[in-house]
C-alpha atoms as a PDB file:
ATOM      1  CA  UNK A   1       0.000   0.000   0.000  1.00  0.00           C
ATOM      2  CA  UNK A   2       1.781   3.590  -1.230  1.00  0.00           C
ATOM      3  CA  UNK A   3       0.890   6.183   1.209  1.00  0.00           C
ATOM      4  CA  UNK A   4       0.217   6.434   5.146  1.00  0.00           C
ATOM      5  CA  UNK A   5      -0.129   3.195   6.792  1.00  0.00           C
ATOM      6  CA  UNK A   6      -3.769   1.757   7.328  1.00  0.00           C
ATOM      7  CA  UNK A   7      -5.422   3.040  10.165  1.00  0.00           C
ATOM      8  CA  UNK A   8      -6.086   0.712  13.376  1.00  0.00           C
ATOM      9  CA  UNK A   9      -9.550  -0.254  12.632  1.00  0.00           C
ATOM     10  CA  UNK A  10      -9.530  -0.248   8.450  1.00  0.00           C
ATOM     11  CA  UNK A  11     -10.190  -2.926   6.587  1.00  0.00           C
ATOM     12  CA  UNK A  12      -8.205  -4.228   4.233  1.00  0.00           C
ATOM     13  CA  UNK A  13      -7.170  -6.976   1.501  1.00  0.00           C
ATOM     14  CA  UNK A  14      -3.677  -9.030   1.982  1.00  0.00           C
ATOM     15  CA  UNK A  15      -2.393  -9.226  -1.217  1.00  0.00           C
ATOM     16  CA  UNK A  16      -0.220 -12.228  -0.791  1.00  0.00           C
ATOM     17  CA  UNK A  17      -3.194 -14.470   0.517  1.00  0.00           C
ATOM     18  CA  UNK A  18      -6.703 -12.378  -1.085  1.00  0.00           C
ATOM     19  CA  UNK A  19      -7.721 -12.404   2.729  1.00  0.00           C
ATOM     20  CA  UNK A  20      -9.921  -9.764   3.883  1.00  0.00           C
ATOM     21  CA  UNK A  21      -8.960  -8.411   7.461  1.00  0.00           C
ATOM     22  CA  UNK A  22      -9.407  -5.292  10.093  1.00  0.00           C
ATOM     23  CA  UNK A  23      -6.177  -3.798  10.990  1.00  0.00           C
ATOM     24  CA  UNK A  24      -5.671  -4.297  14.648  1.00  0.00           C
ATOM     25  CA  UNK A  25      -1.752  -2.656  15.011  1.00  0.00           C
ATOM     26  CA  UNK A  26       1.483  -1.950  13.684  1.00  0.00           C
ATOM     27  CA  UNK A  27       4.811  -3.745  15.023  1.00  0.00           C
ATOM     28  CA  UNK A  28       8.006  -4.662  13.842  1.00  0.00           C
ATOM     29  CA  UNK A  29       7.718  -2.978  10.371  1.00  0.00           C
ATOM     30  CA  UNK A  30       4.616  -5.090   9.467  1.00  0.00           C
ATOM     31  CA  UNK A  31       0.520  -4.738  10.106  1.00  0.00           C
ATOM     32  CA  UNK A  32      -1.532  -6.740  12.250  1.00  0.00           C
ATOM     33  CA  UNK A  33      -4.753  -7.867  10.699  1.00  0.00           C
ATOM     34  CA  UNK A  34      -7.832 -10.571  11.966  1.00  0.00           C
ATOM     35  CA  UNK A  35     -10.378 -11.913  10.181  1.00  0.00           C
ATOM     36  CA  UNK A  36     -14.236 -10.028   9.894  1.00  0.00           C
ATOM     37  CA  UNK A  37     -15.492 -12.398  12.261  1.00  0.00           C
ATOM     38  CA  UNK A  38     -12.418 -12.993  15.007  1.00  0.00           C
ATOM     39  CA  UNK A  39     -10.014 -15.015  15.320  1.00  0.00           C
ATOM     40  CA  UNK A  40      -5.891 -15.166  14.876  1.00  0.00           C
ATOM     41  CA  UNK A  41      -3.920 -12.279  13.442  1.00  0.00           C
ATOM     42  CA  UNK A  42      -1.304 -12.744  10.861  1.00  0.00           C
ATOM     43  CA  UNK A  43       1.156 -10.172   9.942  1.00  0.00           C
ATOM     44  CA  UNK A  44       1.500  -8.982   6.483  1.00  0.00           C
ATOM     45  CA  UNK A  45       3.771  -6.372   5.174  1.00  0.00           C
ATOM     46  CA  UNK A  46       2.668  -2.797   4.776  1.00  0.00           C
ATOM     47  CA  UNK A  47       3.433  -2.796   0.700  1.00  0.00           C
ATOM     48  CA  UNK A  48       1.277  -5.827   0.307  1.00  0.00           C
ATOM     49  CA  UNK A  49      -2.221  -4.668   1.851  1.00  0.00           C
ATOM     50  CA  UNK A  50      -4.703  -2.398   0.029  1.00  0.00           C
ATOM     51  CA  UNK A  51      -8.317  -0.886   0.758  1.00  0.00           C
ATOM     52  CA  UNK A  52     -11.006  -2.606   0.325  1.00  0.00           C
ATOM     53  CA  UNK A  53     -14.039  -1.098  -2.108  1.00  0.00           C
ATOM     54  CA  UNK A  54     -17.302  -1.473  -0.363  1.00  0.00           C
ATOM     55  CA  UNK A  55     -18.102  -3.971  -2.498  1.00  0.00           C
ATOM     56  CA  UNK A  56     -15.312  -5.872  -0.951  1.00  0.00           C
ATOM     57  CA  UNK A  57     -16.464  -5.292   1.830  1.00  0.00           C
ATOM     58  CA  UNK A  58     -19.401  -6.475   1.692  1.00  0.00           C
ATOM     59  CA  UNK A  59     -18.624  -9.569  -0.220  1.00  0.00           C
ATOM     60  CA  UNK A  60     -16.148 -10.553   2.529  1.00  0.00           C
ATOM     61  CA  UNK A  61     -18.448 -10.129   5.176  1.00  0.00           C
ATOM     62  CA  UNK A  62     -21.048 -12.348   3.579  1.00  0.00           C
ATOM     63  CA  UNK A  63     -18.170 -15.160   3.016  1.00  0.00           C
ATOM     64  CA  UNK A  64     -17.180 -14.650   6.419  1.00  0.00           C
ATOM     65  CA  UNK A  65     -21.203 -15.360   7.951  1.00  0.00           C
ATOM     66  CA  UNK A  66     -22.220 -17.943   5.431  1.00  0.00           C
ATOM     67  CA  UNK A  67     -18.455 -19.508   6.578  1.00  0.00           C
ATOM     68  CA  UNK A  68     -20.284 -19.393   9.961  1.00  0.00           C
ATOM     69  CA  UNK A  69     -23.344 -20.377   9.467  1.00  0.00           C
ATOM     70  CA  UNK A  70     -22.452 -23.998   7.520  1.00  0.00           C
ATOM     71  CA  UNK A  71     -20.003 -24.579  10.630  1.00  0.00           C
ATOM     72  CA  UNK A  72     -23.127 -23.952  13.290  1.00  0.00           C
ATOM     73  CA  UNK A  73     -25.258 -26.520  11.052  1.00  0.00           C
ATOM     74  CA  UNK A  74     -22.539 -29.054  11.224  1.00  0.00           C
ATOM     75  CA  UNK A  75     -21.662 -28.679  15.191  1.00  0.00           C
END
């Protein structure tokens, strides 16, 4: 990503893996993201994250409860 790093609380796209994730910090030269929904951060690096489009958005966030739901109907 050119410019200013993403803001704590952003969403954005990881480049390297086409995940979709909410910024949660900076550290060590890279950003911390976690999924929509929760769960484990990865670190990615700063050139390799961009924006999402609402679209995006919105398309990840579907994924991310229809990902939830199938797991609740096989528990």
């Amino acid at each position: 990503m050119s410019g200013p790093e993403p803001r704590v609380g952003g969403t954005v796209r990881d480049e390297e893996t086409g995940r979709v994730g909410e910024v949660m910090g900076h550290q060590g030269g890279y950003v911390q993201l976690r999924p929509l929904l929760g769960g484990r951060e990865w670190d990615v690096r700063p050139d390799r994250v961009r924006a999402v489009t609402a679209t995006e958005l919105l398309s990840a966030r579907v994924a991310a409860l229809n990902s939830l739901a199938r797991k609740a109907r096989t528990a």
